[in-house]
Protein backbone atom coordinates (compact mmCIF):
# COMPACT_ATOMS: atom_id res chain seq x y z
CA UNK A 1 19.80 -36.75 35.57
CA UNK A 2 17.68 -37.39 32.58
CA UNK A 3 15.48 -34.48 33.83
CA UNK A 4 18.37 -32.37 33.49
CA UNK A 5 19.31 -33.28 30.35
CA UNK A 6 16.05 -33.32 28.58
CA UNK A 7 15.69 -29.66 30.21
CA UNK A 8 18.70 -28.68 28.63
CA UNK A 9 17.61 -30.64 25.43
CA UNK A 10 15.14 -28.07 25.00
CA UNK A 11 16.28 -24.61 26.00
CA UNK A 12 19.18 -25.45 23.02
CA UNK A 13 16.31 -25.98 20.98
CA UNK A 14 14.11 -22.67 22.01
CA UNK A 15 16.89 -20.64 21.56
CA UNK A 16 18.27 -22.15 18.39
CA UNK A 17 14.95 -21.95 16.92
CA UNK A 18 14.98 -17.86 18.30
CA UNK A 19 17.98 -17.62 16.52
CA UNK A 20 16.63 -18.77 13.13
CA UNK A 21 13.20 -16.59 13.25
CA UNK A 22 15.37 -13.67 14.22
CA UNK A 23 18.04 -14.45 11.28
CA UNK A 24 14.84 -14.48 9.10
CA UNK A 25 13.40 -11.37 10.83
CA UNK A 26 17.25 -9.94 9.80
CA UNK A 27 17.45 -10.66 6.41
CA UNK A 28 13.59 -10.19 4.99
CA UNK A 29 13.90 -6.26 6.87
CA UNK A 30 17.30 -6.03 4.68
CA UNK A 31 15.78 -6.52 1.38
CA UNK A 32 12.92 -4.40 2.25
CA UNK A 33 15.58 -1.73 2.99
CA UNK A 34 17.55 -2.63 -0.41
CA UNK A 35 14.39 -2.27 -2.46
CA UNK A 36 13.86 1.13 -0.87
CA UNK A 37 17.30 2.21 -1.62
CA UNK A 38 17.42 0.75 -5.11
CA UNK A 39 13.80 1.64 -5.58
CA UNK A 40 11.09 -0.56 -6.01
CA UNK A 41 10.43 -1.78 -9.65
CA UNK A 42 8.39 1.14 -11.77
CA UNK A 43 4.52 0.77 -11.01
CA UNK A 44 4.45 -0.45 -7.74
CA UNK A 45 3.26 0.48 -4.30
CA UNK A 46 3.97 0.18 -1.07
CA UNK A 47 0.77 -0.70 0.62
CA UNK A 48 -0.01 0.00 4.47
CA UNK A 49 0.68 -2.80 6.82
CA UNK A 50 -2.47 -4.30 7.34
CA UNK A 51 -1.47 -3.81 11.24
CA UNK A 52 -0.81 -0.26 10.99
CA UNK A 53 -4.43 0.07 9.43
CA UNK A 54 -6.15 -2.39 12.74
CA UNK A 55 -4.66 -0.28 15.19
CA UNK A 56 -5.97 2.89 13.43
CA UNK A 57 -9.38 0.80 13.48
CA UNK A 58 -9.14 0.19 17.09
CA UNK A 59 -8.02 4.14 18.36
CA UNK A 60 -10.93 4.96 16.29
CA UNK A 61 -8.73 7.35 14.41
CA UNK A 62 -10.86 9.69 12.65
CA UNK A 63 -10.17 9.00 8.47
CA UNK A 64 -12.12 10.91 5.50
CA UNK A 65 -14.94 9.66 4.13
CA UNK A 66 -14.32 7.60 0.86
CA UNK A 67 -16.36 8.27 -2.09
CA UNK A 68 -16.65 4.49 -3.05
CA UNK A 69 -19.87 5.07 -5.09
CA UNK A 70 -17.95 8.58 -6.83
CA UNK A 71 -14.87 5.80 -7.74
CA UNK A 72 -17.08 2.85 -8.70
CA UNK A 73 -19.14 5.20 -11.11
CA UNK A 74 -15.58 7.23 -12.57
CA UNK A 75 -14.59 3.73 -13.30
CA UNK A 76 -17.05 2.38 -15.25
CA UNK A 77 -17.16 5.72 -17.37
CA UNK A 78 -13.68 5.63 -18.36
CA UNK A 79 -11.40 2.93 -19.78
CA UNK A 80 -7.74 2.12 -19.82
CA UNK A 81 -7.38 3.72 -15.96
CA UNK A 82 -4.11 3.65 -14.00
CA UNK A 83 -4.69 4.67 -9.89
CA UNK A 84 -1.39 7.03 -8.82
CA UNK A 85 -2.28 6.69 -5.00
CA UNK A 86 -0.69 10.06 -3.53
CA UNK A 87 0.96 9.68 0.31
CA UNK A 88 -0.64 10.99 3.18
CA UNK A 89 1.18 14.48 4.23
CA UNK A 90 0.46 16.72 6.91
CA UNK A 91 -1.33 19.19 4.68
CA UNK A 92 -3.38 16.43 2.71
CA UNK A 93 -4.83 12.88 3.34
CA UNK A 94 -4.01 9.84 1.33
CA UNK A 95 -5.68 10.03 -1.62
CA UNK A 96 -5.80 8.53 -5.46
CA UNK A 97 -5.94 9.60 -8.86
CA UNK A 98 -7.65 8.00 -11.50
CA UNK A 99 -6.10 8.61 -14.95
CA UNK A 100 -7.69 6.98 -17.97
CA UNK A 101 -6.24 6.26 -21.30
CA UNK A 102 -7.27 9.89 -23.42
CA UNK A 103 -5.57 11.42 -19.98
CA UNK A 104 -9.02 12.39 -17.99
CA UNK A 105 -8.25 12.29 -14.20
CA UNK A 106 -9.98 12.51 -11.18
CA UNK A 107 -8.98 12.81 -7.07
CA UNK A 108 -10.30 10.77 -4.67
CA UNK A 109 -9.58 10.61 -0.59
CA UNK A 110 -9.19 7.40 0.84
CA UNK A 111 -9.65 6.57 4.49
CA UNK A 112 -7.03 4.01 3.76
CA UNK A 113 -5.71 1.93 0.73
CA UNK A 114 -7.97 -1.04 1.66
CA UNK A 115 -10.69 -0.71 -0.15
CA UNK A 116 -8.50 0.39 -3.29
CA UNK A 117 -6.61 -2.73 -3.07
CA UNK A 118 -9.54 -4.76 -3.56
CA UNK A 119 -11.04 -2.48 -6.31
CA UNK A 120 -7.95 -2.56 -8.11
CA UNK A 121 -7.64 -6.30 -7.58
CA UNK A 122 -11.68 -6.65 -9.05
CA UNK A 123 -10.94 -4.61 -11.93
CA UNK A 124 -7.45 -5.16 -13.46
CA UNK A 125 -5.96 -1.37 -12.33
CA UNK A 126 -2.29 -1.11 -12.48
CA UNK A 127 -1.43 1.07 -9.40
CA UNK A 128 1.62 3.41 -9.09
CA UNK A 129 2.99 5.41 -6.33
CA UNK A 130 2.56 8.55 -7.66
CA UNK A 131 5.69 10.12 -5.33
CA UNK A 132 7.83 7.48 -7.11
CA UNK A 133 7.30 7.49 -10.33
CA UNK A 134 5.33 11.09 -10.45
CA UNK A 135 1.88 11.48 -13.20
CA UNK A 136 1.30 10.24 -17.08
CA UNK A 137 2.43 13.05 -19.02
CA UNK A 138 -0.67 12.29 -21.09
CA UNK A 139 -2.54 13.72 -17.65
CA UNK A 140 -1.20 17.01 -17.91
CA UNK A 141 -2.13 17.47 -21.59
CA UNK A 142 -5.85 16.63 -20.96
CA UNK A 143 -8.39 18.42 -18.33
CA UNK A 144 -9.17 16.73 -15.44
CA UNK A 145 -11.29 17.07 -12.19
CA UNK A 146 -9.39 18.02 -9.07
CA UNK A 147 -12.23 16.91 -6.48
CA UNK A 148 -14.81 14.10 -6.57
């Protein structure tokens, strides 16, 4: 008899503890769908889910090559810079632009936003989705370089 209720002791606990993660689970995907609706707040970006960017890793998917050194060197050239990172469509890859302060830009590809998530955290770059909140207007006055 104690069996039996120690047994049922602990399913009530399993599934009330399913019940709570799943609640969570609920209300965490809500507010990511609110945000989307009401838009994120101006300059930010939606990053790819670190788990979306493993199994990519494991398939082997196929990804352009990044031109880290091409980035690292437009970097230290130019000051002021803002990254616009530009989503992946079927016609182009994912990719970044570099803007700088006098309105200079530059394209680069990226493989995936990994490696500009660390560069921007090293370096202080603000980083906008550029389908969200579209270019400087200070980038169309200047001349810029289309590819790296």
């Amino acid at each position: 008899m104690i069996r039996l209720l120690f047994y049922a002791f602990v399913v009530v606990v399993i599934v009330l503890a399913i019940r709570v993660a799943l609640d969570a689970g609920r209300a965490a995907a809500g507010s990511i769908r609110q945000r989307r609706r009401d838009g994120s707040p101006k300059g930010t970006h939606e990053w790819d889910r670190r788990t979306d960017q493993v199994k990519r890793q494991l398939k082997g998917v196929p990804t352009p090559d990044e031109p880290r050194d091409g980035m690292v060197a437009w970097l230290d050239e130019h000051v002021g810079v803002e990254a616009y990172v530009e989503p992946k469509t079927m016609m182009s890859p994912l990719s970044v632009v570099f803007v700088d302060a006098a309105g200079e830009w530059k394209r680069f590809p990226l493989a995936e936003d990994r490696y500009l998530r660390t560069l921007a955290k090293e370096r202080g770059i603000r980083v906008f989705d550029a389908a969200r909140v579209g270019y400087p207007p200070r980038m169309r006055r200047s001349r810029g370089g289309d590819e790296p």
